[in-house]
C-alpha atoms as a PDB file:
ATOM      1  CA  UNK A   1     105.071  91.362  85.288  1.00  0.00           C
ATOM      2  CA  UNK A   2     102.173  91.580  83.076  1.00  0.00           C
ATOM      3  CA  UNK A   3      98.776  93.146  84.244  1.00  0.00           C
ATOM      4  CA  UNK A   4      96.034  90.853  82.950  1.00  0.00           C
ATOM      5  CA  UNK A   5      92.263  92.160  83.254  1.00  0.00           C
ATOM      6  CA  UNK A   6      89.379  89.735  83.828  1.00  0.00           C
ATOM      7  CA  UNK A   7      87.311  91.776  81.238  1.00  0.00           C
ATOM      8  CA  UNK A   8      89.692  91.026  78.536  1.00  0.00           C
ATOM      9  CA  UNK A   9      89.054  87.390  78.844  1.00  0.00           C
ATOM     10  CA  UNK A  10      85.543  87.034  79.671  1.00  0.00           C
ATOM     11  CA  UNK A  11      82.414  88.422  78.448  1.00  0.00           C
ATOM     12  CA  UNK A  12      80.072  91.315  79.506  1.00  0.00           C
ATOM     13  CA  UNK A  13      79.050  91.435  82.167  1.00  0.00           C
ATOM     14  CA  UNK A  14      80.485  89.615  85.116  1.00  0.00           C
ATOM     15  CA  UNK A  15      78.333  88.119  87.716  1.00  0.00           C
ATOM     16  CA  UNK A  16      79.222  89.054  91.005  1.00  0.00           C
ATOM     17  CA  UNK A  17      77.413  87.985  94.030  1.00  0.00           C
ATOM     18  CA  UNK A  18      77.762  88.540  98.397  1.00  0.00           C
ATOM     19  CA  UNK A  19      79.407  85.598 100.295  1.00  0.00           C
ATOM     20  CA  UNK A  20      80.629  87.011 103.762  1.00  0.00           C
ATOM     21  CA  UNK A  21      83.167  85.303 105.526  1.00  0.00           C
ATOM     22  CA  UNK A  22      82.703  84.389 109.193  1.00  0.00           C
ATOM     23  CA  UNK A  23      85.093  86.875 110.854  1.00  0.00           C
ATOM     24  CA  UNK A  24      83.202  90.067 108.571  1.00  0.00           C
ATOM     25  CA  UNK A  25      80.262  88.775 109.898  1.00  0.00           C
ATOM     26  CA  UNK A  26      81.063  90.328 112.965  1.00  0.00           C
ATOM     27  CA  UNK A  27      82.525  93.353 111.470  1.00  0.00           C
ATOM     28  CA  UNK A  28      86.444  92.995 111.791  1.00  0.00           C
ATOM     29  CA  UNK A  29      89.024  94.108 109.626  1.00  0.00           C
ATOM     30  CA  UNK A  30      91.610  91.142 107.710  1.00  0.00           C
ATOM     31  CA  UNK A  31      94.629  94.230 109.280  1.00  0.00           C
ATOM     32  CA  UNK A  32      94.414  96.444 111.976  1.00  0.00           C
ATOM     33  CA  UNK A  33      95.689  98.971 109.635  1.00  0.00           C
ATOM     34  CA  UNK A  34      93.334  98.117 107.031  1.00  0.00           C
ATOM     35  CA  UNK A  35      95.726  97.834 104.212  1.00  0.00           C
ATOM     36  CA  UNK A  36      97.379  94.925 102.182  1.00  0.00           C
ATOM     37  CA  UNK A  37      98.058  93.070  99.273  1.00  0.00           C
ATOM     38  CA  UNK A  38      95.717  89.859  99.995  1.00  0.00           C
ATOM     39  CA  UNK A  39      92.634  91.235 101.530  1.00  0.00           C
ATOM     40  CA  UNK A  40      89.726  89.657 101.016  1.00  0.00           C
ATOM     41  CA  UNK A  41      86.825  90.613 100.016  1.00  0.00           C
ATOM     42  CA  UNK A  42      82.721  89.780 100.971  1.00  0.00           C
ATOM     43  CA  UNK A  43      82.137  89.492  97.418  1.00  0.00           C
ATOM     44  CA  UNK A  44      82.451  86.463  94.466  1.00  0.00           C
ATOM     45  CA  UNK A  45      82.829  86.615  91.024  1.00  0.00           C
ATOM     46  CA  UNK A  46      81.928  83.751  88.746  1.00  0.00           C
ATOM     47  CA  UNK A  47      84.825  83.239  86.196  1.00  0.00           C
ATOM     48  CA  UNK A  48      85.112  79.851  84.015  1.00  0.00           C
ATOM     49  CA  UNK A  49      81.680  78.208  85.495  1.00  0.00           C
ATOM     50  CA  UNK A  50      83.134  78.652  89.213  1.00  0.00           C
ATOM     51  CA  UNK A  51      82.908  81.127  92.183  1.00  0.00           C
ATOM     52  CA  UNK A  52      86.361  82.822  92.799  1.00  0.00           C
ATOM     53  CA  UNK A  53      86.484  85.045  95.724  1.00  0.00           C
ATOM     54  CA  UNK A  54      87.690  88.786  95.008  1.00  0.00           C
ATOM     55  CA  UNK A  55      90.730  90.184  97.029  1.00  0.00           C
ATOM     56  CA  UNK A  56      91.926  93.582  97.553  1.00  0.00           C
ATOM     57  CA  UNK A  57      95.162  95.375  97.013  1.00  0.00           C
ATOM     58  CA  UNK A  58      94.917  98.737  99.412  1.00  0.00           C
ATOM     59  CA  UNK A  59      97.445 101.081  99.717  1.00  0.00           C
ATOM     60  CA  UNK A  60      96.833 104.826 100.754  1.00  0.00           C
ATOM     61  CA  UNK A  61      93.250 105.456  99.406  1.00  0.00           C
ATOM     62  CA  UNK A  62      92.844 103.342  96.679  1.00  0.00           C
ATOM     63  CA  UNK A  63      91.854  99.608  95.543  1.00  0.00           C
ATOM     64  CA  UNK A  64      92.292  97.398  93.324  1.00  0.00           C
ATOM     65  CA  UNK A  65      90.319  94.123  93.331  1.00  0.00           C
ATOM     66  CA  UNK A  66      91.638  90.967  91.565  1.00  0.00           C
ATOM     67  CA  UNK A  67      90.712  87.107  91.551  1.00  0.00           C
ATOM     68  CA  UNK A  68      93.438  84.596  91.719  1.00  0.00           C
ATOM     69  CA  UNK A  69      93.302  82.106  89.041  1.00  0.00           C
ATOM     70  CA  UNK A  70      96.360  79.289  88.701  1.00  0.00           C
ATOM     71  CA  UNK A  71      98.521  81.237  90.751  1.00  0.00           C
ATOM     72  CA  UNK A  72      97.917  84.225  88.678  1.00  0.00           C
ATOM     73  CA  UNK A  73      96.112  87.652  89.394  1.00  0.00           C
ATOM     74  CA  UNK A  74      93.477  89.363  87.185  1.00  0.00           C
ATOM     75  CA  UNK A  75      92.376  92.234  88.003  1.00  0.00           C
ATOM     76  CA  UNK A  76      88.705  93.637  87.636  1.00  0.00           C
ATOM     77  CA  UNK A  77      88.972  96.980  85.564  1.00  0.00           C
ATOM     78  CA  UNK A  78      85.534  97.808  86.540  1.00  0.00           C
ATOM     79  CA  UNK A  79      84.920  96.606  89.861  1.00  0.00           C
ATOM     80  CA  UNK A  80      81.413  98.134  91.361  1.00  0.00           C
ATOM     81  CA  UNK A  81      81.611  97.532  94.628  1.00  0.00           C
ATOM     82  CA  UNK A  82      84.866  99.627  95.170  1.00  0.00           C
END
């Protein structure tokens, strides 16, 4: 499988904005463990004139954040909210 990178098919710089869903509202956790493949995020980014919502991939102590687009995952090389 392929890596593919949001910044290598948009433009500088991505607009990202804060849309909280109900359940982090209240300050839970998608796991009780904290860690997963699908986690989503509290945050947007706009890609292609439409609001996609950022996920998570955690394992250990790291993240990566990706969008899902046609079934397909790009990640954000430069994500700032990490």
């Amino acid at each position: 499988m392929e890596i593919k990178y949001l910044e290598d098919i948009v433009q500088y710089p991505l607009e990202f904005k804060e849309n909280w869903l109900s359940w982090q509202e209240y300050g839970f956790q998608f796991s009780a463990s904290g860690y997963g493949t699908r986690i989503p995020t509290r945050y947007m980014v706009k890609y292609r004139g439409t609001w996609r919502r950022v996920y998570a991939i955690r394992k250990a102590n790291a993240a990566s954040a990706y969008i899902i687009s046609k079934g397909e995952r790009l990640f954000i090389r430069d994500f700032p909210h990490a």
